[in-house]
Protein backbone atom coordinates (compact mmCIF):
# COMPACT_ATOMS: atom_id res chain seq x y z
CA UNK A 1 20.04 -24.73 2.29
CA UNK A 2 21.55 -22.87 -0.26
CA UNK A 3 24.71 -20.31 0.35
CA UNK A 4 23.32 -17.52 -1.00
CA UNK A 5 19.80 -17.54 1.13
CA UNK A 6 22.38 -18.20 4.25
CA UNK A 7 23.51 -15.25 3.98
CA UNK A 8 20.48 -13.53 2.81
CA UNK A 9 18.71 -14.29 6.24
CA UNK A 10 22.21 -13.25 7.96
CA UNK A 11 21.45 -9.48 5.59
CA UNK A 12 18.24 -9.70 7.39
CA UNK A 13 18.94 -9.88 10.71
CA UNK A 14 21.00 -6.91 10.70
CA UNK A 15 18.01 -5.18 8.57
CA UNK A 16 15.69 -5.50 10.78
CA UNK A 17 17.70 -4.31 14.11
CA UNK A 18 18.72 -1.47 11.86
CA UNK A 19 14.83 -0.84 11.32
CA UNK A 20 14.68 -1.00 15.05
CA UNK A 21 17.29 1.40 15.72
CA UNK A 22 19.81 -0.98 16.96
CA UNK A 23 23.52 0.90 15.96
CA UNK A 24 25.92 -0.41 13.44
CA UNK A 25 27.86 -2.92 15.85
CA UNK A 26 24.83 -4.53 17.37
CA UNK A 27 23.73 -5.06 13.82
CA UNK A 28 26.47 -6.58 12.78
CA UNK A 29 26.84 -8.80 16.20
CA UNK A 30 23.14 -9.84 15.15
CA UNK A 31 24.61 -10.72 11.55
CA UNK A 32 27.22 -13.05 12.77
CA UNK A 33 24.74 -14.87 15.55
CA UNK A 34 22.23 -15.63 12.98
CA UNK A 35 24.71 -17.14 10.69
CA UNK A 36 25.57 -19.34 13.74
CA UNK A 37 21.69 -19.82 14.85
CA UNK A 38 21.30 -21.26 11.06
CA UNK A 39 24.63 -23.52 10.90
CA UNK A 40 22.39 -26.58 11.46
CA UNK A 41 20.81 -26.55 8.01
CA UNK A 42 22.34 -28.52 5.67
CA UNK A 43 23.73 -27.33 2.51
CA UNK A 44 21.06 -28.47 -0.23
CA UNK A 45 18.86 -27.52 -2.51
CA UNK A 46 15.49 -27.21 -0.36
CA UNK A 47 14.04 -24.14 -1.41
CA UNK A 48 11.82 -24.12 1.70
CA UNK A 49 14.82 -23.90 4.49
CA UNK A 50 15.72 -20.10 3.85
CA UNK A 51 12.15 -19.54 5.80
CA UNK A 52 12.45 -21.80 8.68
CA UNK A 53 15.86 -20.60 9.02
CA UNK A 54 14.14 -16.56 9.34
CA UNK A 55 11.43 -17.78 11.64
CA UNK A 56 14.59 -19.38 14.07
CA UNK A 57 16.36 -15.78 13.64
CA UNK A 58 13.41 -13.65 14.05
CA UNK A 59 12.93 -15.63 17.35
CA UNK A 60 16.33 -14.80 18.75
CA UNK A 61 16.03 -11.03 17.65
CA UNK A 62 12.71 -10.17 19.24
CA UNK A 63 14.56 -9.37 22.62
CA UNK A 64 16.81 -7.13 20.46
CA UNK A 65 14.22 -5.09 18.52
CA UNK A 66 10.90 -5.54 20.09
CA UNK A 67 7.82 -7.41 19.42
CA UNK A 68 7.33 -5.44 16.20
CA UNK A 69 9.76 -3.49 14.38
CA UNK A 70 7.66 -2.71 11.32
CA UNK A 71 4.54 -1.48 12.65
CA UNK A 72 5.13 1.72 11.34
CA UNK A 73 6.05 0.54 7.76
CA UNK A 74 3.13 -1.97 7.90
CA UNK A 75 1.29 0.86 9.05
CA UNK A 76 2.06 3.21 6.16
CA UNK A 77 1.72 0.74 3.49
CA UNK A 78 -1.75 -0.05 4.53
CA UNK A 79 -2.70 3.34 5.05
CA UNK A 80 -1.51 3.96 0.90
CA UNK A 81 -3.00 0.44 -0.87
CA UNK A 82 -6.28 1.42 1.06
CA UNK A 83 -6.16 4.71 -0.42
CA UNK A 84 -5.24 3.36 -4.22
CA UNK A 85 -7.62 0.59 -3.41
CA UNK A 86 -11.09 2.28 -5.07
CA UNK A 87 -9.46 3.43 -8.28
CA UNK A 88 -8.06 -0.27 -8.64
CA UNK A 89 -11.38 -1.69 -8.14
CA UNK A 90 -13.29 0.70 -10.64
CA UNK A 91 -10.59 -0.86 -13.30
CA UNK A 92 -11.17 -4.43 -12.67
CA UNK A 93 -15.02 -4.14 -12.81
CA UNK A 94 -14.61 -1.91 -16.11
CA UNK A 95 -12.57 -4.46 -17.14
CA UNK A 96 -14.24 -7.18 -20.06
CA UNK A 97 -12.22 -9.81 -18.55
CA UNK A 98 -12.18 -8.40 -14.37
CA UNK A 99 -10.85 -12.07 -12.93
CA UNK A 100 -7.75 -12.15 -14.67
CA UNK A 101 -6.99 -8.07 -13.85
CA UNK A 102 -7.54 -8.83 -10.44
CA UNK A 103 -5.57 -11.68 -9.78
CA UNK A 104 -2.84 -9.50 -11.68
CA UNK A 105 -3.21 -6.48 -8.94
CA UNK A 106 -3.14 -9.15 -6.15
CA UNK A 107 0.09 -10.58 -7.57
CA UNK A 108 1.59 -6.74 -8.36
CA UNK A 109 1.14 -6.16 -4.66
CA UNK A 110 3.55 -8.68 -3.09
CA UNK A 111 6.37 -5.97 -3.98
CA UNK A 112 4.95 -4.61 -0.74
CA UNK A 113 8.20 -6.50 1.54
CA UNK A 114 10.83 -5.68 3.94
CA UNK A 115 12.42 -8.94 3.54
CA UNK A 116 13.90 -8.87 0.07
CA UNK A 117 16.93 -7.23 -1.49
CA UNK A 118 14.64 -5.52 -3.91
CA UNK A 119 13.83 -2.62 -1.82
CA UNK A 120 10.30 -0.62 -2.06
CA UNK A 121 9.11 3.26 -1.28
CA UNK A 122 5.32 4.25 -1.53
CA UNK A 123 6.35 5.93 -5.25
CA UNK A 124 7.51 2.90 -6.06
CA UNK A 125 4.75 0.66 -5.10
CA UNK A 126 2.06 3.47 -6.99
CA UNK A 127 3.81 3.38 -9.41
CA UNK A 128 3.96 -0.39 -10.30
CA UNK A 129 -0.04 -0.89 -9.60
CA UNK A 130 -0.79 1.80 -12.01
CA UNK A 131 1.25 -0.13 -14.71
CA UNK A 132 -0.43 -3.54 -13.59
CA UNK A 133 -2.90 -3.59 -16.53
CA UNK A 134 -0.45 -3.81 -19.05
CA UNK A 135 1.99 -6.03 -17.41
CA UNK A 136 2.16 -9.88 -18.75
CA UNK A 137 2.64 -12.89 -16.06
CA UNK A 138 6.23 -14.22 -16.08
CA UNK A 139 4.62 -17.30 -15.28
CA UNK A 140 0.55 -17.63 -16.12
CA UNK A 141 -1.44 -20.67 -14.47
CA UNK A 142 -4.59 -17.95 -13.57
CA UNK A 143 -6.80 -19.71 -16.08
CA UNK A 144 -7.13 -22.74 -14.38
CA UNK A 145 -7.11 -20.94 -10.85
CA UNK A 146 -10.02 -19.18 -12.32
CA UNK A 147 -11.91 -22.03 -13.38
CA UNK A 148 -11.27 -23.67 -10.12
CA UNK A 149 -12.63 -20.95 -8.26
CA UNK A 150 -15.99 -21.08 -10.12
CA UNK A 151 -16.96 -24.12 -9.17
CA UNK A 152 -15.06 -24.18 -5.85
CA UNK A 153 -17.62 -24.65 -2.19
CA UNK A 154 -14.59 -23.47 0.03
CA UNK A 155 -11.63 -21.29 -1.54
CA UNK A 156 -9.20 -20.79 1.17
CA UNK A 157 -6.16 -17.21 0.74
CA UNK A 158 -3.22 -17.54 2.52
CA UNK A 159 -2.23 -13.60 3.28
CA UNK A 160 1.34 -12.47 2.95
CA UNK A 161 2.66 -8.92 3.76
CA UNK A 162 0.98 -6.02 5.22
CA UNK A 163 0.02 -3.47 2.44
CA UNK A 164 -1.46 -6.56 0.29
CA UNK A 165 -4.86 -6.70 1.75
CA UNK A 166 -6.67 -4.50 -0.20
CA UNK A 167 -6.00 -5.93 -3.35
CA UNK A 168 -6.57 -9.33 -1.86
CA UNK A 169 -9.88 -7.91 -0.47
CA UNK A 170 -10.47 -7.07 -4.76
CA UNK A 171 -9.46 -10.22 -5.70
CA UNK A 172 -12.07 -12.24 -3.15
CA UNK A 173 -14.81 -9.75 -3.91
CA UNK A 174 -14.05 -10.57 -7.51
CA UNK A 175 -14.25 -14.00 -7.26
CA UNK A 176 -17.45 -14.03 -5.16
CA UNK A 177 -19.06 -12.42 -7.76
CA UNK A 178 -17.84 -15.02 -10.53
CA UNK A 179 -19.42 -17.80 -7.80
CA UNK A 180 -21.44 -16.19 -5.24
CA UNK A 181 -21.80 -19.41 -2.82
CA UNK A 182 -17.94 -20.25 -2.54
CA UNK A 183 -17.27 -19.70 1.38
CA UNK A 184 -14.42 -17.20 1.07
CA UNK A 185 -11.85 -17.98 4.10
CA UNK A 186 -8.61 -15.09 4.53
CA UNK A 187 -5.98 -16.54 7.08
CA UNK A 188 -3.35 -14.41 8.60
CA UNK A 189 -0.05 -15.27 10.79
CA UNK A 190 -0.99 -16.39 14.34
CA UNK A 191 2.27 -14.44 15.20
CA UNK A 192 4.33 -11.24 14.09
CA UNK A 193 7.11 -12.09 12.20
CA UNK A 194 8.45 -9.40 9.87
CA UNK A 195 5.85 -7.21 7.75
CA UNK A 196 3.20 -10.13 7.54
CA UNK A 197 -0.06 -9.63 8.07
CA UNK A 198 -1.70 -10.52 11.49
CA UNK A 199 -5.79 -10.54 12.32
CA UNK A 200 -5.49 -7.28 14.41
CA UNK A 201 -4.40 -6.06 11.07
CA UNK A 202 -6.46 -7.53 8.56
CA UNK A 203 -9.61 -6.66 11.17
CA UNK A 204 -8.64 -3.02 10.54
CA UNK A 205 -8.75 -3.72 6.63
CA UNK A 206 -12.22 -4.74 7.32
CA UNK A 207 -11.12 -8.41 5.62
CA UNK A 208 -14.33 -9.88 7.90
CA UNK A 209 -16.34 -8.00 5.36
CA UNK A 210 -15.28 -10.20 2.65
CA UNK A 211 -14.55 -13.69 4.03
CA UNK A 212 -13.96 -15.49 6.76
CA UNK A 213 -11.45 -14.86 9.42
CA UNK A 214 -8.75 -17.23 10.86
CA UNK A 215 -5.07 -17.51 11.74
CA UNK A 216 -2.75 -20.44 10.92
CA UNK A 217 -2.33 -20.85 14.67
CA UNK A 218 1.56 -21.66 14.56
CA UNK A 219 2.76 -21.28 18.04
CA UNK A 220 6.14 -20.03 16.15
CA UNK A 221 7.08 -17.30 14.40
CA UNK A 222 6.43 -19.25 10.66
CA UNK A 223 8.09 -16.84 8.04
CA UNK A 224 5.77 -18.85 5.70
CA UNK A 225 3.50 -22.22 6.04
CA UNK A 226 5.65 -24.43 7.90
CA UNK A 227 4.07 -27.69 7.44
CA UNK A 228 6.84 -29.38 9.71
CA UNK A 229 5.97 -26.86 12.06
CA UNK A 230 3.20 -25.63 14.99
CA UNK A 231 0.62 -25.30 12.85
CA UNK A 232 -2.97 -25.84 13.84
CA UNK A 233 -4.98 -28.44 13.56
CA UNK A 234 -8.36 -26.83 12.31
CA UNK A 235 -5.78 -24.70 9.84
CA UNK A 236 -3.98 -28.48 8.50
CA UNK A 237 -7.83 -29.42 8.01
CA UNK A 238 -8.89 -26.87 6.19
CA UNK A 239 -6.02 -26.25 3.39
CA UNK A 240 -6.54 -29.99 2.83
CA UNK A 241 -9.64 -30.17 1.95
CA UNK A 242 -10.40 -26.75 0.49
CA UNK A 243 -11.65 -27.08 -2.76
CA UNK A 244 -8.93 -24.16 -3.89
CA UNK A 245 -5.89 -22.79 -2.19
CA UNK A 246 -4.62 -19.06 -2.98
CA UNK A 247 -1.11 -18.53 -1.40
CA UNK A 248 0.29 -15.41 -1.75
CA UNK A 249 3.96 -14.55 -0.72
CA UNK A 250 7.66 -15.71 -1.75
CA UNK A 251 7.50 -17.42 1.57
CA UNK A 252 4.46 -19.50 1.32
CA UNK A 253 5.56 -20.56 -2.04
CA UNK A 254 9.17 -21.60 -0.85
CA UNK A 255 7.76 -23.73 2.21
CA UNK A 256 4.47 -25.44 0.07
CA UNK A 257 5.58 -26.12 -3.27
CA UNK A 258 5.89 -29.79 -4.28
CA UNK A 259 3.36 -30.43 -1.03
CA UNK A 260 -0.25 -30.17 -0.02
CA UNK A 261 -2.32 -30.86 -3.61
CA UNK A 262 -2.94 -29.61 -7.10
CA UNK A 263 -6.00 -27.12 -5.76
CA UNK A 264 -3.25 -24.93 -4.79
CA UNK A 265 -1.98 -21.61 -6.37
CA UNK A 266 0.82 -19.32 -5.46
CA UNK A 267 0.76 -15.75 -6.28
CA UNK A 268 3.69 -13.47 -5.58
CA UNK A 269 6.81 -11.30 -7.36
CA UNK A 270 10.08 -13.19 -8.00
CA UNK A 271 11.56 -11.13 -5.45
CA UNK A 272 15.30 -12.58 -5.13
CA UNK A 273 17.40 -13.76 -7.76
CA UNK A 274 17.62 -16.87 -6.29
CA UNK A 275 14.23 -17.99 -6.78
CA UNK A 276 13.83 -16.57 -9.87
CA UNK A 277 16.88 -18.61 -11.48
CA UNK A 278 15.38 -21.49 -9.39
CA UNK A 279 11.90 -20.88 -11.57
CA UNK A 280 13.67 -19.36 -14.66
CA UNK A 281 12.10 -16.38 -14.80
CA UNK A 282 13.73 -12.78 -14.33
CA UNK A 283 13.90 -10.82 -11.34
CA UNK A 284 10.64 -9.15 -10.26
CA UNK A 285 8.84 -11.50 -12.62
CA UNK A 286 4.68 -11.55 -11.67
CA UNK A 287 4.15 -15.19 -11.24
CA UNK A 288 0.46 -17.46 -10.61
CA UNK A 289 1.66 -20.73 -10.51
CA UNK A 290 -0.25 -23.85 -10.15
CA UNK A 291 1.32 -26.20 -7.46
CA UNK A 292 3.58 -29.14 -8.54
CA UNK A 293 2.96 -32.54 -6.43
C-alpha cells in the first residue's frame, strides 16, 4: 500500500465523522485508529489496497457516525443530476455521434464523491456537465467499448457514487438504442459504504426502467469490487461471462484492473493525484479505459 493513500484513508476517517457531526477530537481519535486498523497492509505498490483498507475503516466507524452519514449529500446530489438529467439527454440524441457524448457525461459525473481530496458543490458539478461536450478524454478507449456494446447479448454497469445515476441511466438508454436486444444489467453496493449507490437508491432513480436490477451481494462494506472479498456468487458469474463490463468509479478501477478480462471498461475522473501519476494523466483527467490482463 502506498504512503500517501495510508494516509488518505486516515483524512477520511476523520471526514466522514466530521460529516457526521462527531467534534474535532473524536475526529482526530478516529484519524489515528484507522491508521492503526490499516498497519497490516504492506507497503507496495498495489493500487487496489487503498479500498480494502476504507471498507476495514468504514467498518469500525459505523458505531461512530451511524449507518449512513451521507444520506443527505447523496440525497441532494440525486435530487440535482435528476433535474439536469433531461437537458443532458436532449444533447446526446441531437448529437451526430450520441454514443461517444454519452459515455463522456457518464464519465463527467464521477466528480460526484465525498471520498476524494478534490472536493465538489452542486455549482461545481453544473458547471462541469455543461462543459462536457467540449471536453477531450485524458485517456480514450470508448471506441472499442462502443463497438463491444453493439454486438454485446449481456452488458453488465457496475454503479459508483450517488448523483451518477442519471447519466448512467443516459448512457444505458443510449446504448440500447445502438443494440436494442443487449440485456442491460445495473448493479449497486449490497451495503452502504460512503456516497455509493445502493438499490433503495437506484429504485428511486427508477434504474429498473432501464435494466436490470442486482447488488454485488458483498456481505462487507466493499469500497469497490473486492474480488478477494464476500462477493456473491450469482454477481462472480455474471461479470465473468458478460459479454461487456462498464465499471464506473476510482474504486472499482483500483480493485479490478489487471483482473477479470478484456470485455471490461472503467469509466471515472482521475480524482487523486496518486492515481493519476500512477496512469500519467493530470488531475481530474476524464478517463474510459479498456482493462489490462
Amino acid at each position: 500500500m502506498y504512503d500517501r493513500c495510508r494516509e488518505c484513508v486516515a483524512n477520511n476517517a476523520a471526514k466522514i465523522a466530521k460529516a457526521a457531526g462527531v467534534d474535532e477530537e473524536g475526529c482526530h481519535r478516529l484519524h489515528d485508529r484507522a491508521l492503526t486498523l490499516i498497519a497490516h497492509f504492506p507497503s507496495d505498490n498495489d493500487i487496489s489496497r487503498a479500498p480494502y483498507a476504507m471498507s476495514e475503516v468504514w467498518a469500525d466507524l459505523v458505531d461512530a457516525v451511524g449507518p449512513d452519514p451521507y444520506a443527505e449529500v447523496k440525497s441532494t446530489f440525486e435530487r440535482l443530476t435528476t433535474s439536469l438529467a433531461p437537458r443532458i439527454r436532449s444533447v446526446v440524441e441531437a448529437s451526430d455521434d450520441p454514443a461517444p457524448l454519452a459515455v463522456r457525461f457518464a464519465v463527467a459525473g464521477n466528480l460526484i464523491d465525498v471520498g476524494t481530496p478534490m472536493g465538489f458543490t452542486e455549482d461545481r458539478v453544473a458547471e462541469l456537465l455543461d462543459s462536457v461536450p467540449s471536453l477531450a478524454f485524458a485517456r480514450d478507449d470508448s471506441p472499442s467499448l462502443i463497438e463491444r456494446a453493439s454486438t454485446a447479448r449481456t452488458i453488465v454497469f457496475l454503479a459508483d457514487n450517488c448523483g451518477e445515476s442519471a447519466l448512467d441511466r443516459i448512457l444505458i438508454e443510449t446504448l440500447h438504442r445502438l443494440n436494442p436486444s443487449a440485456r442491460m444489467v445495473y448493479v449497486v453496493r449490497n451495503n452502504v459504504i460512503l456516497n455509493d449507490l445502493t438499490m433503495d437508491e437506484a429504485l428511486a432513480a427508477g434504474m429498473d426502467e432501464v435494466a436490470d436490477l442486482m447488488t454485488n451481494g458483498d456481505a462487507d462494506y466493499g469500497a469497490g469490487t473486492l474480488l478477494d472479498g464476500s462477493l456473491s456468487p450469482e454477481f462472480r458469474h455474471l461479470v465473468e461471462m458478460a459479454d461487456l463490463v462498464v465499471s464506473k468509479g476510482q474504486g472499482n478501477f483500483e480493485t479490478l484492473y489487471g483482473r477479470l478480462h478484456d470485455r471490461l471498461y472503467f469509466l471515472f475522473m482521475a480524482k487523486c493525484q496518486h492515481i493519476a501519476d500512477v496512469l500519467g494523466v493530470p488531475m481530474g483527467g476524464l478517463l474510459c479505459l479498456e482493462n489490462r490482463v
